[in-house]
Protein backbone atom coordinates (compact mmCIF):
# COMPACT_ATOMS: atom_id res chain seq x y z
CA UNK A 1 93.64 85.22 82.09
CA UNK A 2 97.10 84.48 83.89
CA UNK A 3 97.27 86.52 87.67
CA UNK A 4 100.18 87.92 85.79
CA UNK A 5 97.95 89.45 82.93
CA UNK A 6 95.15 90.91 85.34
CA UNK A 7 97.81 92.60 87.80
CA UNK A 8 99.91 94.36 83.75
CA UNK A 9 96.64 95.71 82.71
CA UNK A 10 94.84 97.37 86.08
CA UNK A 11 98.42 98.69 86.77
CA UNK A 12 98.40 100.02 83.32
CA UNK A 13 94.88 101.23 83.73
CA UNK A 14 96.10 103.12 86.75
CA UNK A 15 98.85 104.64 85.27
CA UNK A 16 97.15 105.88 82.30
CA UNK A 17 95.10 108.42 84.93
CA UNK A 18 97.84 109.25 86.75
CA UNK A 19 97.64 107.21 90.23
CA UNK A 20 100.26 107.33 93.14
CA UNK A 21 101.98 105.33 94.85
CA UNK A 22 101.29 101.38 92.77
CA UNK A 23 102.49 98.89 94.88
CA UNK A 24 101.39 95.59 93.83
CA UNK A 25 101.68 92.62 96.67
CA UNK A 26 102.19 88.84 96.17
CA UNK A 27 99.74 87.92 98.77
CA UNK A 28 99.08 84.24 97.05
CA UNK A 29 101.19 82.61 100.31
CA UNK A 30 98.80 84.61 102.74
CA UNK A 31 95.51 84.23 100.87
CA UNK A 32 93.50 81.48 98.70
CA UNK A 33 90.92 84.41 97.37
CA UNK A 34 93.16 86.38 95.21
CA UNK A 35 97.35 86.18 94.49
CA UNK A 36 97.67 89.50 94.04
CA UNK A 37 96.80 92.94 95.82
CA UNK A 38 97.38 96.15 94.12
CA UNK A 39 97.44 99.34 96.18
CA UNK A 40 96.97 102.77 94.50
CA UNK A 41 96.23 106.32 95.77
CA UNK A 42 94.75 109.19 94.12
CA UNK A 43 94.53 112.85 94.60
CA UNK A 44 90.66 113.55 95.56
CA UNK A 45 87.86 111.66 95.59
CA UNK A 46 87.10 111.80 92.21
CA UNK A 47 90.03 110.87 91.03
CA UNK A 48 90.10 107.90 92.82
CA UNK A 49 86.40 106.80 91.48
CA UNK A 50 87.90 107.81 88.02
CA UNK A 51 90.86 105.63 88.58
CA UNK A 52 88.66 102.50 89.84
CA UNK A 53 86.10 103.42 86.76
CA UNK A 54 89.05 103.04 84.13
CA UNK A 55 90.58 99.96 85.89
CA UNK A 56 86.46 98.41 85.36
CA UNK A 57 86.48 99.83 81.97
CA UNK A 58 89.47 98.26 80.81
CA UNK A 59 88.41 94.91 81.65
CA UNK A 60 85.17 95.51 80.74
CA UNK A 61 86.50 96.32 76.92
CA UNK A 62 88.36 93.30 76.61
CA UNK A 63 85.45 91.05 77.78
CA UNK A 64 86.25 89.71 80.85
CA UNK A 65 84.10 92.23 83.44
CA UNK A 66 85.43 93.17 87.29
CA UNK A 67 83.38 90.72 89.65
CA UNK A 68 82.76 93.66 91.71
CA UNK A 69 83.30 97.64 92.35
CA UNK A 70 82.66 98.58 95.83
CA UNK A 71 83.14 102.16 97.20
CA UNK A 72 82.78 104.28 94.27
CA UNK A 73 79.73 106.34 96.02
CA UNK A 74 81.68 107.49 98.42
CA UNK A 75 84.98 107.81 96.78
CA UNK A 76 87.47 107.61 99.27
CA UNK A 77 88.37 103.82 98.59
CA UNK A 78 86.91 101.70 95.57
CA UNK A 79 88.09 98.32 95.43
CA UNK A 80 87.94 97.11 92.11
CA UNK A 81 87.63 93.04 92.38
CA UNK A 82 89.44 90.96 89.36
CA UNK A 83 89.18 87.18 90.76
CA UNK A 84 92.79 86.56 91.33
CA UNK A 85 93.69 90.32 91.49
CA UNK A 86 91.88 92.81 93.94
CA UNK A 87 92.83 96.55 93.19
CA UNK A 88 92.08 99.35 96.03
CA UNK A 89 92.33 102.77 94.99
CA UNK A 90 92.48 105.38 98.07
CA UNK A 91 92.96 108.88 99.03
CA UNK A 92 96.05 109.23 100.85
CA UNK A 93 94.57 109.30 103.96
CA UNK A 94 92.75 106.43 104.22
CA UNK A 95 95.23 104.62 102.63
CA UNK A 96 97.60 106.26 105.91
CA UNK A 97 94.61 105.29 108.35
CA UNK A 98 93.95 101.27 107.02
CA UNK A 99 97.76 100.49 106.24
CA UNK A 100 97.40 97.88 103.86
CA UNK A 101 100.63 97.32 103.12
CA UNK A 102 101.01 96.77 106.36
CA UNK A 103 98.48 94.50 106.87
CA UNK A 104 99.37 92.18 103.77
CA UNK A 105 103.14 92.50 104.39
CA UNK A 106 103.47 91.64 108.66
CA UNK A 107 104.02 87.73 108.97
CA UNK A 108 101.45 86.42 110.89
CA UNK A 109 101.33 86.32 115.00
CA UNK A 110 103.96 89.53 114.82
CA UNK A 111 106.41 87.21 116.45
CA UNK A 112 109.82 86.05 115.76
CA UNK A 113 110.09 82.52 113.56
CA UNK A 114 112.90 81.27 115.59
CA UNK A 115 112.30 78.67 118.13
């Protein structure tokens, strides 16, 4: 399945339960482990293992299983691992605290590219 494919259905998944905030990332230039990072919150920590749960579910169902869920005891963040698409599902304030948008978005060294 196409990057493209994986990143349509988790977002989907995500939506169907309600999550906040989807931002999906092109991190392919930045990474050679996935091409795309998807970002959601939820509202409590249940919601956020629900959210994680359906993203799993829906892959599960159409035969082509998440590599990995990691998180879901605690509930704060689940990261939901797809190959080629990672999906991390947060309460708001971790989400705040790690900044991965941040992280994924800030070109590397934090300098200028001008010489």
């Amino acid at each position: 399945m196409k990057s493209a494919d994986l990143t349509e259905i988790a977002v989907s998944a995500l939506e169907e339960l309600k999550a906040r905030q989807i931002v999906t990332l092109d991190v392919s230039p930045l990474s050679n482990v996935m091409d795309t990072l998807i970002i959601a919150s939820g509202t409590s920590s249940r919601h956020v293992k629900s959210l994680a749960d359906n993203v799993a579910m829906q892959f599960k169902k159409l035969g082509s299983p998440a590599l990995g869920v990691e998180g879901a005891d605690v509930g704060d963040w689940v990261l939901v691992d797809l190959g080629d698409v990672v999906v991390h599902v947060m309460l708001p304030e971790a989400r705040d605290f790690y900044d991965l948008e941040g992280l994924w978005t800030t070109p590397l060294g934090g300098g200028s590219s001008e010489e």
